[in-house]
N, C-alpha and C. Protein backbone atom coordinates (compact mmCIF):
# COMPACT_ATOMS: atom_id res chain seq x y z
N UNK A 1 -10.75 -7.41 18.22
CA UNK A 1 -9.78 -7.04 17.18
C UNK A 1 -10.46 -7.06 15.83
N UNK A 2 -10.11 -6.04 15.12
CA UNK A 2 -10.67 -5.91 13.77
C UNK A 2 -10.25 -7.10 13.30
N UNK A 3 -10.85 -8.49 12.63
CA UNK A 3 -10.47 -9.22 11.53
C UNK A 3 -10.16 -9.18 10.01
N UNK A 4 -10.31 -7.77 9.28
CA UNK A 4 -9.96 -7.59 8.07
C UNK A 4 -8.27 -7.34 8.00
N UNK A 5 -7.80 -7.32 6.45
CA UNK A 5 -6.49 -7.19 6.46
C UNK A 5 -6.17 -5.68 7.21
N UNK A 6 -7.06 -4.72 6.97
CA UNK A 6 -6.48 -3.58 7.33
C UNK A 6 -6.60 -3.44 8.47
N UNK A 7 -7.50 -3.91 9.91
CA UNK A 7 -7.62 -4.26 11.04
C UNK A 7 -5.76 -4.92 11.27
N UNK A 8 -5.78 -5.99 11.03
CA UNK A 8 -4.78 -6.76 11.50
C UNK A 8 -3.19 -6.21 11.02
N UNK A 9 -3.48 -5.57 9.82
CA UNK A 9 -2.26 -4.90 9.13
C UNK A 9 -1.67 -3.34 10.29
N UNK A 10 -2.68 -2.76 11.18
CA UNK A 10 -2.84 -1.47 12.07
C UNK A 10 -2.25 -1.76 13.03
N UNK A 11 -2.57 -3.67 13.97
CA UNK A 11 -2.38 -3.94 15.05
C UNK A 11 -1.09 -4.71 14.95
N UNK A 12 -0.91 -5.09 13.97
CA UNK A 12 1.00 -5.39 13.78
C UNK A 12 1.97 -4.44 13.60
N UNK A 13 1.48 -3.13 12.99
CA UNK A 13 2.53 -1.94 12.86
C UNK A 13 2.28 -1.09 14.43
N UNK A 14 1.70 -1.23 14.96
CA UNK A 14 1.82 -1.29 16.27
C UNK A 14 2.29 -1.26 17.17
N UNK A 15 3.01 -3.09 17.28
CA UNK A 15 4.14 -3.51 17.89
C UNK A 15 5.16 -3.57 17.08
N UNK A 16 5.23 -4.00 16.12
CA UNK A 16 6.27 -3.97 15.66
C UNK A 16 6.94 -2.90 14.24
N UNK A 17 6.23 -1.90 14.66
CA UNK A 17 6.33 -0.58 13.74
C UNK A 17 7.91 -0.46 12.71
N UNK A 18 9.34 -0.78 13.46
CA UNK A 18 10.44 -0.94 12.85
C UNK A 18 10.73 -2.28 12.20
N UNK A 19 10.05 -3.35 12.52
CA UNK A 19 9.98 -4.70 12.24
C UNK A 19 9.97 -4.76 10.65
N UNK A 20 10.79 -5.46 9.82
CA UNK A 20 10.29 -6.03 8.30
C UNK A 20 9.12 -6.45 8.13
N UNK A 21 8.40 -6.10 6.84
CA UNK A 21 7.65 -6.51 6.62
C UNK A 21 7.77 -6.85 5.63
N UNK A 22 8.24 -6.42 4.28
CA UNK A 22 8.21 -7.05 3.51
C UNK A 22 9.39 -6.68 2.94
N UNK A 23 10.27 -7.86 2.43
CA UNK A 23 11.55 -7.98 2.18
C UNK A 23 11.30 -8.25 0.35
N UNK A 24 12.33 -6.90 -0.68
CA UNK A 24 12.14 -7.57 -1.81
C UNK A 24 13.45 -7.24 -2.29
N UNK A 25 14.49 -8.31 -2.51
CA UNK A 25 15.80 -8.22 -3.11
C UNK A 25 16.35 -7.13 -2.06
N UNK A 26 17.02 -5.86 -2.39
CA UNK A 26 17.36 -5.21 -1.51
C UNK A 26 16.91 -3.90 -0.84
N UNK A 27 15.51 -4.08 -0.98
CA UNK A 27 14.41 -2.96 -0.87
C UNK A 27 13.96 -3.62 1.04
N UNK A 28 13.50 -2.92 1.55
CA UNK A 28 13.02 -3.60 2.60
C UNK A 28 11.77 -2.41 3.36
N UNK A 29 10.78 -2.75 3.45
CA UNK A 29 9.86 -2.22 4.26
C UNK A 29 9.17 -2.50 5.36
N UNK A 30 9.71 -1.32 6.69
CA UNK A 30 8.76 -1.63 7.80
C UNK A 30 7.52 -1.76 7.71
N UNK A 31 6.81 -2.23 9.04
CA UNK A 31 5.47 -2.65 9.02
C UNK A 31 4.77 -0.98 9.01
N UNK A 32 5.59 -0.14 9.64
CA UNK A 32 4.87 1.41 9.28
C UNK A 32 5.06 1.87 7.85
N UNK A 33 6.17 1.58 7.42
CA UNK A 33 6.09 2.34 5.67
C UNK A 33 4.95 1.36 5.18
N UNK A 34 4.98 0.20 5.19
CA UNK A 34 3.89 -0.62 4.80
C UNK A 34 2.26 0.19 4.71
N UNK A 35 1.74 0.29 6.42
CA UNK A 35 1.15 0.95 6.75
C UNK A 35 0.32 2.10 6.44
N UNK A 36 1.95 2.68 6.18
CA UNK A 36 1.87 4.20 5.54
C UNK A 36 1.40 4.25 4.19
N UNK A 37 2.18 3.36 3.05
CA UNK A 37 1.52 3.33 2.00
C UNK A 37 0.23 2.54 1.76
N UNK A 38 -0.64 1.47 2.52
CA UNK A 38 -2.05 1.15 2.36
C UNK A 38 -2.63 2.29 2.83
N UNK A 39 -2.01 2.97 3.67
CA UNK A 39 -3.29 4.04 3.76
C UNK A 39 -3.24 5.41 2.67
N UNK A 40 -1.61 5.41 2.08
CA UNK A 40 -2.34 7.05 0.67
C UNK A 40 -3.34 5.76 -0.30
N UNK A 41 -3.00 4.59 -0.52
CA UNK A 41 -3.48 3.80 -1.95
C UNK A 41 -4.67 4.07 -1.71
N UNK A 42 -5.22 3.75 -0.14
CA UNK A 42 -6.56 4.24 -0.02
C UNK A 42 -7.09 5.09 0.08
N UNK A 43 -6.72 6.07 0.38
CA UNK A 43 -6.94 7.63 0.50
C UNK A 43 -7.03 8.09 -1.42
N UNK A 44 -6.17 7.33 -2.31
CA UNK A 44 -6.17 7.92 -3.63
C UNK A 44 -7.48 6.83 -3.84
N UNK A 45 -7.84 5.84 -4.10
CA UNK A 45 -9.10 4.56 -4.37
C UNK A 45 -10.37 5.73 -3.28
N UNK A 46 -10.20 5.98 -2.45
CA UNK A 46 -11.27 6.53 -2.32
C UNK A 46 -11.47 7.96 -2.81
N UNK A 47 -10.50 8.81 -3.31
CA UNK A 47 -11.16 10.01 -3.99
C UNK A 47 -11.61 10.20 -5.24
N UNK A 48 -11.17 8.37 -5.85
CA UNK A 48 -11.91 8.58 -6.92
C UNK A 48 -12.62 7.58 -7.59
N UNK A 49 -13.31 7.77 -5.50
CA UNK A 49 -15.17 7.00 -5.53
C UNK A 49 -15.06 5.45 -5.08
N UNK A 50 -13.80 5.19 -4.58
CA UNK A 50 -13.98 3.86 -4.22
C UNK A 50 -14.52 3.56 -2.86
N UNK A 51 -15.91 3.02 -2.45
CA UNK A 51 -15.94 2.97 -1.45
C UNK A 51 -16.25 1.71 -0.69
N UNK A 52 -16.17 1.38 0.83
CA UNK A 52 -16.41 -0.32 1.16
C UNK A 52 -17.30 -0.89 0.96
N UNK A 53 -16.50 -1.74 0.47
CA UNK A 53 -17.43 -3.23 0.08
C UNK A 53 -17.44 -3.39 -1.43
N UNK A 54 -16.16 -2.13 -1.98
CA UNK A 54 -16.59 -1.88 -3.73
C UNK A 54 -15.28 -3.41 -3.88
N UNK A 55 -15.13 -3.91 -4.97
CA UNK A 55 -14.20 -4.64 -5.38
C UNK A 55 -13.00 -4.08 -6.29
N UNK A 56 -11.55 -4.15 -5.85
CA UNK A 56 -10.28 -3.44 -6.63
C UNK A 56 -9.61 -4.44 -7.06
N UNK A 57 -8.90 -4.43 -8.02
CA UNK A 57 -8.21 -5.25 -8.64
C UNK A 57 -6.82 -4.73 -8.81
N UNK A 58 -5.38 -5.23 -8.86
CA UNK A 58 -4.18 -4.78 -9.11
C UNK A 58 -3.71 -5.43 -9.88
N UNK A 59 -3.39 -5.25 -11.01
CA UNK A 59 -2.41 -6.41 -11.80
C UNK A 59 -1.31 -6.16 -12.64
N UNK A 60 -0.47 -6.67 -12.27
CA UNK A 60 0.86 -6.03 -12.38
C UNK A 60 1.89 -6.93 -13.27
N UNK A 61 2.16 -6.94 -14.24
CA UNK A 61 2.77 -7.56 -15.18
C UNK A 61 4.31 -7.94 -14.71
N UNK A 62 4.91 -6.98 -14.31
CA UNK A 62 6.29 -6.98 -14.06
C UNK A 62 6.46 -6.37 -13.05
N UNK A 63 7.23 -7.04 -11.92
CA UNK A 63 7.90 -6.30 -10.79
C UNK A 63 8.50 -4.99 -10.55
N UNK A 64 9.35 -4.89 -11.88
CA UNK A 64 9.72 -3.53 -12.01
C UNK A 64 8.67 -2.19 -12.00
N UNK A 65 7.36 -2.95 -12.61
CA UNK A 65 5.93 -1.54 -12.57
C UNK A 65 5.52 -1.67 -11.44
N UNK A 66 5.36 -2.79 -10.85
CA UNK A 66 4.74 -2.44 -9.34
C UNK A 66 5.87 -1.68 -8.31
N UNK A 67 7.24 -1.95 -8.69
CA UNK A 67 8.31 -1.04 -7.73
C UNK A 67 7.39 0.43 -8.03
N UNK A 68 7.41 0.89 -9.34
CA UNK A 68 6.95 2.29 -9.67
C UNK A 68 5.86 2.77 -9.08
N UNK A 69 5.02 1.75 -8.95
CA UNK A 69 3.78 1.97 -8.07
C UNK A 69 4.50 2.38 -6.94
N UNK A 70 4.77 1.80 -6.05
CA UNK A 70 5.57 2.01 -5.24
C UNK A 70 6.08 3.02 -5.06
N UNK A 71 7.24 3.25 -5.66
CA UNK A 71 7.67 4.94 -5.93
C UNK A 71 6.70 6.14 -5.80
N UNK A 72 5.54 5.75 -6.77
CA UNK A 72 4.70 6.87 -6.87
C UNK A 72 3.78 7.47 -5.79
N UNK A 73 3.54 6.08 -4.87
CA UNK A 73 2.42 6.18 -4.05
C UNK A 73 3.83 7.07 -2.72
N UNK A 74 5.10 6.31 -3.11
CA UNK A 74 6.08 7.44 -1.52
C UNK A 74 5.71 8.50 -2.27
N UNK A 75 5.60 9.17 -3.17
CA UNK A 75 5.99 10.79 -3.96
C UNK A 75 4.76 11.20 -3.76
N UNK A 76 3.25 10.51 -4.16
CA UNK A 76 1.99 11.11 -4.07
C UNK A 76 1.78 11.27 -5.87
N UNK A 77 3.23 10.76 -6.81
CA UNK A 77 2.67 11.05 -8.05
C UNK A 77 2.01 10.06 -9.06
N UNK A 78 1.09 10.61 -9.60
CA UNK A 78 0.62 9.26 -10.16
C UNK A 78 0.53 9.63 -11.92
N UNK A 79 1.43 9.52 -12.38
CA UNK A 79 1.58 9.28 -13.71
C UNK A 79 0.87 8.64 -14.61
N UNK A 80 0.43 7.68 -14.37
CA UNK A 80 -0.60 6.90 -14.67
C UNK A 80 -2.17 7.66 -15.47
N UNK A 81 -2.52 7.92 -13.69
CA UNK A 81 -3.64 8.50 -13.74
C UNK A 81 -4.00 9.59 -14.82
N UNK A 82 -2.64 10.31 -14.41
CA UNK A 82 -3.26 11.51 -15.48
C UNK A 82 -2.91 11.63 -17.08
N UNK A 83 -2.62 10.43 -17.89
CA UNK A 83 -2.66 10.12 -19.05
C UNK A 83 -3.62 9.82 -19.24
């Protein structure tokens, strides 16, 4: 079995693909939407040049900006970026 998070994060959406994963107030995400969104974050970190073994950082002031993250990464838009 892969031992990294994204190894172990693959082999839990797996089995338990409809299962919670992460519960926030009244938002709730399966272990596949989960899934689903580590893999565009990485798909966007790697097209622009991130590659393994590089070091990423997230830091997020307020809950409400990381929801948006959130948002953006279901839509594919990144607002952010292109300011």
């Amino acid at each position: 079995m892969d031992q990294t998070l994204w190894g172990t994060l693959s082999a839990v959406a797996r089995v338990r693909a409809d299962h919670p994963a992460v519960i926030f107030g009244e938002r709730t995400l399966s272990y596949a939407q989960l899934l689903n969104r580590a893999s565009r974050a990485s798909a966007v970190l790697s097209s622009l040049g991130v590659r393994a073994g590089d070091r990423v950082a997230f830091l997020a002031a307020h809950v409400p900006r990381r929801e948006q993250v959130n948002e953006e990464a279901d839509t594919g838009d990144d607002a952010e970026h292109r300011r």
